[in-house]
Protein backbone atom coordinates (compact mmCIF):
# COMPACT_ATOMS: atom_id res chain seq x y z
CA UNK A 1 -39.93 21.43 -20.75
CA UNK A 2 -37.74 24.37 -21.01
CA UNK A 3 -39.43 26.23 -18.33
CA UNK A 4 -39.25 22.94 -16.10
CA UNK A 5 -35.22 22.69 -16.75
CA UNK A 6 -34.99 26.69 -15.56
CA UNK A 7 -36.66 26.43 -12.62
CA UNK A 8 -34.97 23.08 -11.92
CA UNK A 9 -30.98 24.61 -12.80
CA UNK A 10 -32.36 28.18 -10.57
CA UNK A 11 -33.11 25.25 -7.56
CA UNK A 12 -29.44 23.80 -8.06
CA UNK A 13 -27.52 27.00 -8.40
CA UNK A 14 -29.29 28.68 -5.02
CA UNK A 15 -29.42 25.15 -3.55
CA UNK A 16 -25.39 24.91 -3.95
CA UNK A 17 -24.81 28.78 -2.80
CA UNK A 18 -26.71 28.17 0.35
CA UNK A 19 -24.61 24.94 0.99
CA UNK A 20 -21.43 26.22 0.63
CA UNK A 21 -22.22 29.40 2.59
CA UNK A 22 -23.37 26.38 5.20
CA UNK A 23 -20.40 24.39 4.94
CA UNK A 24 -18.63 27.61 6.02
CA UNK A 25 -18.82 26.19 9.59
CA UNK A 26 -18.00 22.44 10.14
CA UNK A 27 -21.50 21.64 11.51
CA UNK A 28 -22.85 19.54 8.78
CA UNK A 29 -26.51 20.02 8.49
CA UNK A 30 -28.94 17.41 9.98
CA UNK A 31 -26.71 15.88 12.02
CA UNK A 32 -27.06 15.56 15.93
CA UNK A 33 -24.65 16.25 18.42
CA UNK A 34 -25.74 13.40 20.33
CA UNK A 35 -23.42 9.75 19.76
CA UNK A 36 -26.96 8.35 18.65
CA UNK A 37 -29.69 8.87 17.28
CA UNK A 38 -42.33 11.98 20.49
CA UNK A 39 -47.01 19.81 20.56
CA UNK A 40 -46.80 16.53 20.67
CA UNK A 41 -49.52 14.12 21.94
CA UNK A 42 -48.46 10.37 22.76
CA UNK A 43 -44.62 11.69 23.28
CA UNK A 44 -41.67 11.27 25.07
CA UNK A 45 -39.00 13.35 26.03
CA UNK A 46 -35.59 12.78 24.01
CA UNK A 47 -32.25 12.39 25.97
CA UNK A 48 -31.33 15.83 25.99
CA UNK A 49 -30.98 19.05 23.68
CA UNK A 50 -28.28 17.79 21.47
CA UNK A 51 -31.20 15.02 19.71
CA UNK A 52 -33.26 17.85 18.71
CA UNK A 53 -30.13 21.14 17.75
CA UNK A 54 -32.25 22.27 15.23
CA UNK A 55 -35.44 22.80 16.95
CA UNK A 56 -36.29 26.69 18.39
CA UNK A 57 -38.56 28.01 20.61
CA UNK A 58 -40.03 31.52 19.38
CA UNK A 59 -41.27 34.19 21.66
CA UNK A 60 -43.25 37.29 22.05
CA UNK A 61 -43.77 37.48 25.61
CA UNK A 62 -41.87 39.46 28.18
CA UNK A 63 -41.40 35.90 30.32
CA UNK A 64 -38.85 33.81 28.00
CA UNK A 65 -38.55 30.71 30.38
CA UNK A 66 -39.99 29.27 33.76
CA UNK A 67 -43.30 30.45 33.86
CA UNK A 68 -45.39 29.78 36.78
CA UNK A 69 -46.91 26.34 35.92
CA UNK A 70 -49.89 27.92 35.18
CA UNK A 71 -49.02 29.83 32.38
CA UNK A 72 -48.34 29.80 29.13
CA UNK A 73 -45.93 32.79 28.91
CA UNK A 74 -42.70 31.99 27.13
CA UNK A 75 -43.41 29.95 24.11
CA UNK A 76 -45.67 30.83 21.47
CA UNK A 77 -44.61 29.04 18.43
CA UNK A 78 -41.76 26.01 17.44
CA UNK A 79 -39.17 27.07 14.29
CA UNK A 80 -36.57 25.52 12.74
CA UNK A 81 -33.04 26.27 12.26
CA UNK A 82 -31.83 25.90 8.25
CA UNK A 83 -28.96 28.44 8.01
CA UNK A 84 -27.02 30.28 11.14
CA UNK A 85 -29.21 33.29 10.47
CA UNK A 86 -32.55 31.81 9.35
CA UNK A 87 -35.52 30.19 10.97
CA UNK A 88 -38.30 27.98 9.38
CA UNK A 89 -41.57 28.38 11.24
CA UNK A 90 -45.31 28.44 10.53
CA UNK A 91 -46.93 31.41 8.71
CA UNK A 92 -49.68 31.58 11.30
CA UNK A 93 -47.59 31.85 14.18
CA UNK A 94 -47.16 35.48 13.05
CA UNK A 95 -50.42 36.47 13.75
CA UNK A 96 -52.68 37.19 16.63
CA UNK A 97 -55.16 35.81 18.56
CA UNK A 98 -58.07 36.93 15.86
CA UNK A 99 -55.70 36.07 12.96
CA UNK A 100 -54.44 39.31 12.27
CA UNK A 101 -51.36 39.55 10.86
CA UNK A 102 -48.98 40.93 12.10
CA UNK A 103 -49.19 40.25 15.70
CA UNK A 104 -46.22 42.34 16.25
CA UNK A 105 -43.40 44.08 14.46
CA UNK A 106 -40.23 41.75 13.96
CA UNK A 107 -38.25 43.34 17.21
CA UNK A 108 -40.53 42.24 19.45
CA UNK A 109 -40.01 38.37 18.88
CA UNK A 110 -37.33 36.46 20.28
CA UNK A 111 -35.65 33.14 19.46
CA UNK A 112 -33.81 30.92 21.54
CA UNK A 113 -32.44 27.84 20.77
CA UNK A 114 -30.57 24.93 22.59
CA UNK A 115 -33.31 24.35 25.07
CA UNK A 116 -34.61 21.28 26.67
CA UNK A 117 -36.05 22.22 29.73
CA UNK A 118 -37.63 25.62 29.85
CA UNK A 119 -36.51 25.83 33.22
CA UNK A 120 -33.83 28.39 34.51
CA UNK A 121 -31.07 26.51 35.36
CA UNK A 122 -27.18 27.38 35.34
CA UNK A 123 -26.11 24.28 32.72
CA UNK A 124 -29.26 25.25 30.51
CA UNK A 125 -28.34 28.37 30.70
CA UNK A 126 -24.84 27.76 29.40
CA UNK A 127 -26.26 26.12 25.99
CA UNK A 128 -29.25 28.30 25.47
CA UNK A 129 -28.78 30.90 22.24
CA UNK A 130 -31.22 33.86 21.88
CA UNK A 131 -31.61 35.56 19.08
CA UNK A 132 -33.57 38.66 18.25
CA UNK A 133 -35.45 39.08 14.88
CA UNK A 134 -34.67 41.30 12.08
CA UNK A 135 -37.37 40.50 9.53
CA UNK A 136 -39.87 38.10 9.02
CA UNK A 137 -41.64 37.02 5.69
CA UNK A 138 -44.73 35.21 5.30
CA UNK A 139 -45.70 33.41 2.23
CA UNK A 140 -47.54 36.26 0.26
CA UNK A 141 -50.35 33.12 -0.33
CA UNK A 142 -51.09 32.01 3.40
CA UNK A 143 -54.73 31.69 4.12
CA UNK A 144 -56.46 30.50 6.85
CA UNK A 145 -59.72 28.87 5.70
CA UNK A 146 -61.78 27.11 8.89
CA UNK A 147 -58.65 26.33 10.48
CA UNK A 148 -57.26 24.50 7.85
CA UNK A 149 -53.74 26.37 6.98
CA UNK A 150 -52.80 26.55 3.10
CA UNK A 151 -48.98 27.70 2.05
CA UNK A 152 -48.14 28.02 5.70
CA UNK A 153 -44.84 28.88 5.57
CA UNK A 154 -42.29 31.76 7.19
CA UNK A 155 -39.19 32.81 7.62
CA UNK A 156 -37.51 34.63 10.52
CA UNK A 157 -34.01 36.03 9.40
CA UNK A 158 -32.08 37.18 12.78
CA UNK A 159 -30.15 40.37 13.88
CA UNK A 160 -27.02 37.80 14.54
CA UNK A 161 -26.13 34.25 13.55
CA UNK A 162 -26.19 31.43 15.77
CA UNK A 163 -23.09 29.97 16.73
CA UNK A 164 -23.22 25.95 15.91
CA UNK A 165 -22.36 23.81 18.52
CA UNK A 166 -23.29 20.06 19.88
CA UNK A 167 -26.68 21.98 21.00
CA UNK A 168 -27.67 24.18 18.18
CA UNK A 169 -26.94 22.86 14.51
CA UNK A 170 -29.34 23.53 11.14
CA UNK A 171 -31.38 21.00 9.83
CA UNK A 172 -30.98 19.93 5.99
CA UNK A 173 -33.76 21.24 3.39
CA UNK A 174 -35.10 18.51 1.47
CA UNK A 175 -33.12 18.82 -1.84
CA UNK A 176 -29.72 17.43 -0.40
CA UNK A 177 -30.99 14.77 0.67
CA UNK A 178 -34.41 12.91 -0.33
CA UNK A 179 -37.62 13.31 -1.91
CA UNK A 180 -41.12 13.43 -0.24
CA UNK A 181 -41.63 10.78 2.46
CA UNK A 182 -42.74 7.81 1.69
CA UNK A 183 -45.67 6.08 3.85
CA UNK A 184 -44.12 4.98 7.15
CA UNK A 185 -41.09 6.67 6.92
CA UNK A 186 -38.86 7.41 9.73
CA UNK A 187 -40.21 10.59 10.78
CA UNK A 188 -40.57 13.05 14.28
CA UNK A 189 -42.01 16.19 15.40
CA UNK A 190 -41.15 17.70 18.79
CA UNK A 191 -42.25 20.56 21.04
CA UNK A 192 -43.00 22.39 23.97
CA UNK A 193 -46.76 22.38 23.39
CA UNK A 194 -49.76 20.48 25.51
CA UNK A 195 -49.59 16.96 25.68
CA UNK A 196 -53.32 16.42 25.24
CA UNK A 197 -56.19 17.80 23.83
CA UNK A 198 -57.88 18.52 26.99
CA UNK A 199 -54.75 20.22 28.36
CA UNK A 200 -54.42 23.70 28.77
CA UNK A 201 -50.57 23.71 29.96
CA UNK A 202 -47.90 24.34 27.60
CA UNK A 203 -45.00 21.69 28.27
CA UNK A 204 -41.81 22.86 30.13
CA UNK A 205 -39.54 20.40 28.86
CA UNK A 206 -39.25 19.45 24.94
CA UNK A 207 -41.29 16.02 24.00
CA UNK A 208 -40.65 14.12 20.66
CA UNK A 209 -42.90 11.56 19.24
CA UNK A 210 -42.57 9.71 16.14
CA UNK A 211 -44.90 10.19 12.70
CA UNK A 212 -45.75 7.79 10.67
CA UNK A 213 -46.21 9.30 6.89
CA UNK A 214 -49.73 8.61 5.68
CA UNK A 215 -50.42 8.48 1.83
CA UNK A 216 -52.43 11.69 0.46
CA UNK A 217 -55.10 9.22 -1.05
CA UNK A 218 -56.15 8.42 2.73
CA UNK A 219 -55.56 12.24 3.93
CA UNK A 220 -57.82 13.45 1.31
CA UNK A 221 -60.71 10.77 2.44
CA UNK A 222 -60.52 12.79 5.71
CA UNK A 223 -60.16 16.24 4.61
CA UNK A 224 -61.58 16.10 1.26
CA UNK A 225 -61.51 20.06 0.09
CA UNK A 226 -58.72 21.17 2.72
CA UNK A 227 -55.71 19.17 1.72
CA UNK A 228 -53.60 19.71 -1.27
CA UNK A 229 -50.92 17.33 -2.59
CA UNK A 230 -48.31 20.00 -3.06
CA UNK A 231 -48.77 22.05 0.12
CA UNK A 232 -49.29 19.49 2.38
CA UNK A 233 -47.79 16.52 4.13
CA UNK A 234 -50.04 13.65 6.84
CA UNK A 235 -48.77 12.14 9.11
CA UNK A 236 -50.27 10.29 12.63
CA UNK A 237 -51.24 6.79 12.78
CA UNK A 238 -53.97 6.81 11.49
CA UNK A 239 -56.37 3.80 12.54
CA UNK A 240 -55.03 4.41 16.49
CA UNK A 241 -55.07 8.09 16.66
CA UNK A 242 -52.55 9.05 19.77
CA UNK A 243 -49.82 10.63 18.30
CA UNK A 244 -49.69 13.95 17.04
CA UNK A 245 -48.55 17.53 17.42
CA UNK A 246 -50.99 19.87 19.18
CA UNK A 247 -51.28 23.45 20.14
CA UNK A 248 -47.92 25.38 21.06
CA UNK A 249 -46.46 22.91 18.65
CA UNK A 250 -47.36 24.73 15.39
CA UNK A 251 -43.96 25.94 13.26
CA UNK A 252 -42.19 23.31 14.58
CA UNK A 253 -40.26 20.69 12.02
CA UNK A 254 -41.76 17.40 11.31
CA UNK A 255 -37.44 15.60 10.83
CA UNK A 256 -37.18 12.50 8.54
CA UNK A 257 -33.90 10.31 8.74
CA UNK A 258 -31.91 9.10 6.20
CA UNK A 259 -30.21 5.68 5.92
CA UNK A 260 -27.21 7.48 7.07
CA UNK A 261 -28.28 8.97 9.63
CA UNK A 262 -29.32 12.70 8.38
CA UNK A 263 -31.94 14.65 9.36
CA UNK A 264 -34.07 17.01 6.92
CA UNK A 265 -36.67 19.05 7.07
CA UNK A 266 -39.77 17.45 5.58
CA UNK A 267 -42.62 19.56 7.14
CA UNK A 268 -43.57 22.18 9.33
CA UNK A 269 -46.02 21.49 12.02
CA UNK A 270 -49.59 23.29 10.54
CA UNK A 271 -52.90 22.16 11.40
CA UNK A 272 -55.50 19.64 12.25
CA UNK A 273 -58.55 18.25 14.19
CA UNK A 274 -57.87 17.40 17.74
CA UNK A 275 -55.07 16.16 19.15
CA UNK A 276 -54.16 12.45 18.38
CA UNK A 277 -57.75 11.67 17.45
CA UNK A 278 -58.28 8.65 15.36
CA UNK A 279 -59.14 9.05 11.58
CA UNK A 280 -57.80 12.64 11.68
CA UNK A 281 -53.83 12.85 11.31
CA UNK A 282 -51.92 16.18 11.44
CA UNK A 283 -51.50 18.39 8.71
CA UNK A 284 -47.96 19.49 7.78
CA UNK A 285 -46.44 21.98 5.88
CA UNK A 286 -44.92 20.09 2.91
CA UNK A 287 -41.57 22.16 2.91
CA UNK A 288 -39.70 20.69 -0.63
CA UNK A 289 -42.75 22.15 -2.26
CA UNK A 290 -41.38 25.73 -0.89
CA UNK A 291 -37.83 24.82 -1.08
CA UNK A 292 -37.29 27.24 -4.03
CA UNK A 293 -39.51 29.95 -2.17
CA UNK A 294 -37.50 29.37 0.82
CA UNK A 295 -33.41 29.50 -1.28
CA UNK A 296 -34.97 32.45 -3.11
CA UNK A 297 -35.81 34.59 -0.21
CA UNK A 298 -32.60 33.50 2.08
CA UNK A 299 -30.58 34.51 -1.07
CA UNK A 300 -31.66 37.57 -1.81
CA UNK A 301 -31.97 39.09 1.91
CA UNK A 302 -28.66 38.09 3.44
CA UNK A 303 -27.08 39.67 0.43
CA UNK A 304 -29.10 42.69 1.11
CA UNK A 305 -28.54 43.02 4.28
């Protein structure tokens, strides 16, 4: 019990630090700039950049946007933003194409965020924020075991801040404001990854589709030895298949709303079978369990820095 009461007072002190260094600007976290508020398989595409402030595109390529239709150069990898200087993404993103880690050294990677459209044009231009990185860190656990992702977590602290605007805003961790997700919660992922699992064509403009949050019992009836309660979160509907986050999605935020209309960060886009296949939801990164991991680290490295 006393060791419980510790780690839950460390979670509250760190938890209040990084919100007032937050409420420094007066962006509130998980909030949208638009007046109201579907990788992703089954999606749409939201109204415009301003639903979605939060969401990043990361980078290693010398191509950042408009690639020849073709290609896939200028998005590797979704993030998330949770603090002007720090990114959320997916541990796995960081390595290469035979899981190597790391792909490349921090400098190389770049992240831009305010994008809709991954087209060049002079008002997306205007709204877009790139960042380069200064250090990443991986959780020291990540494994990759078939393709099934365990503690797949990362975070991606930046040279400079963002500046927070209608366009570009952090998303709220967990602890301010809920608990896990209950089944059928309000929850979306977004992306600029294919649209279905026969497509080999990364999206150009950002899609959004909407999760519903399936209970662990089921999950586990599906992927019996892969999922664990703690790391992981399900989500896809289940009996109907359809929507889901696919590939060039990964690292991206799985956002559940609040009653009053806040956003937080529930889960990081990880792995799964297929895209939108029946009887095999996606697999997410179940972030509150790594909200102390993630306070810890943010802590300790903007103060060194």
């Amino acid at each position: 019990m006393i060791v419980t009461s510790l780690v839950q007072t460390s979670v509250v002190v760190l938890a209040t630090i990084f919100q007032a260094s937050a409420n420094r600007s007066t962006i509130q976290c998980g909030r949208t700039g638009a007046s109201v508020n579907a990788r992703v398989s089954g999606g749409s595409e939201p109204k415009s950049s301003e639903d979605w402030p939060w969401i990043v595109t990361l980078n290693t390529g010398p191509y950042l946007f408009n690639p020849p239709r073709s290609w896939n150069l200028g998005h590797d990898c979704g993030g998330t933003i949770v603090h002007a200087q720090w990114v959320i993404t997916a541990a796995h993103c960081l390595d290469d194409e035979n899981k190597k880690f790391p792909e490349v050294t921090p400098d190389f990677w770049t992240v831009t965020a305010g994008v809709f459209s991954r087209h060049v044009t002079t008002a997306s231009v205007q709204r877009w924020q790139t960042k380069k990185v200064l250090r990443y860190i991986r959780h020291k656990n990540f494994r990759d075991e078939g393709g099934a992702q365990h503690h797949d977590i990362a975070l991606l602290q930046l040279k400079t801040p963002f500046v927070f605007n209608n366009f570009v805003r952090p998303i709220c961790l967990p602890y301010f404001r809920a608990t896990n997700p209950g089944v059928h919660s309000r929850c979306k992922t977004a992306g600029w990854g294919i649209t279905s699992e026969n497509s080999k064509v990364y999206s150009l403009r950002l899609q959004e589709v909407q999760i519903p949050i399936i209970n662990y019992s089921t999950c586990r009836l599906v992927y019996p030895n892969s999922v664990q309660r703690k790391e992981h979160l399900c989500g896809g509907e289940f009996y109907y298949g359809k929507v889901d986050a696919c590939k060039g999605d990964s690292g991206g935020p799985l956002a559940c709303e609040l009653s009053d209309g806040s956003w937080y960060l529930a889960g990081i886009v990880s792995w799964g079978v297929g895209c939108g296949r029946k009887h095999a939801p996606g697999i997410y990164t179940n972030v509150r369990s790594y909200e102390q991991w993630v306070l810890k680290r943010i802590a300790y490295y903007s103060y060194k820095t």
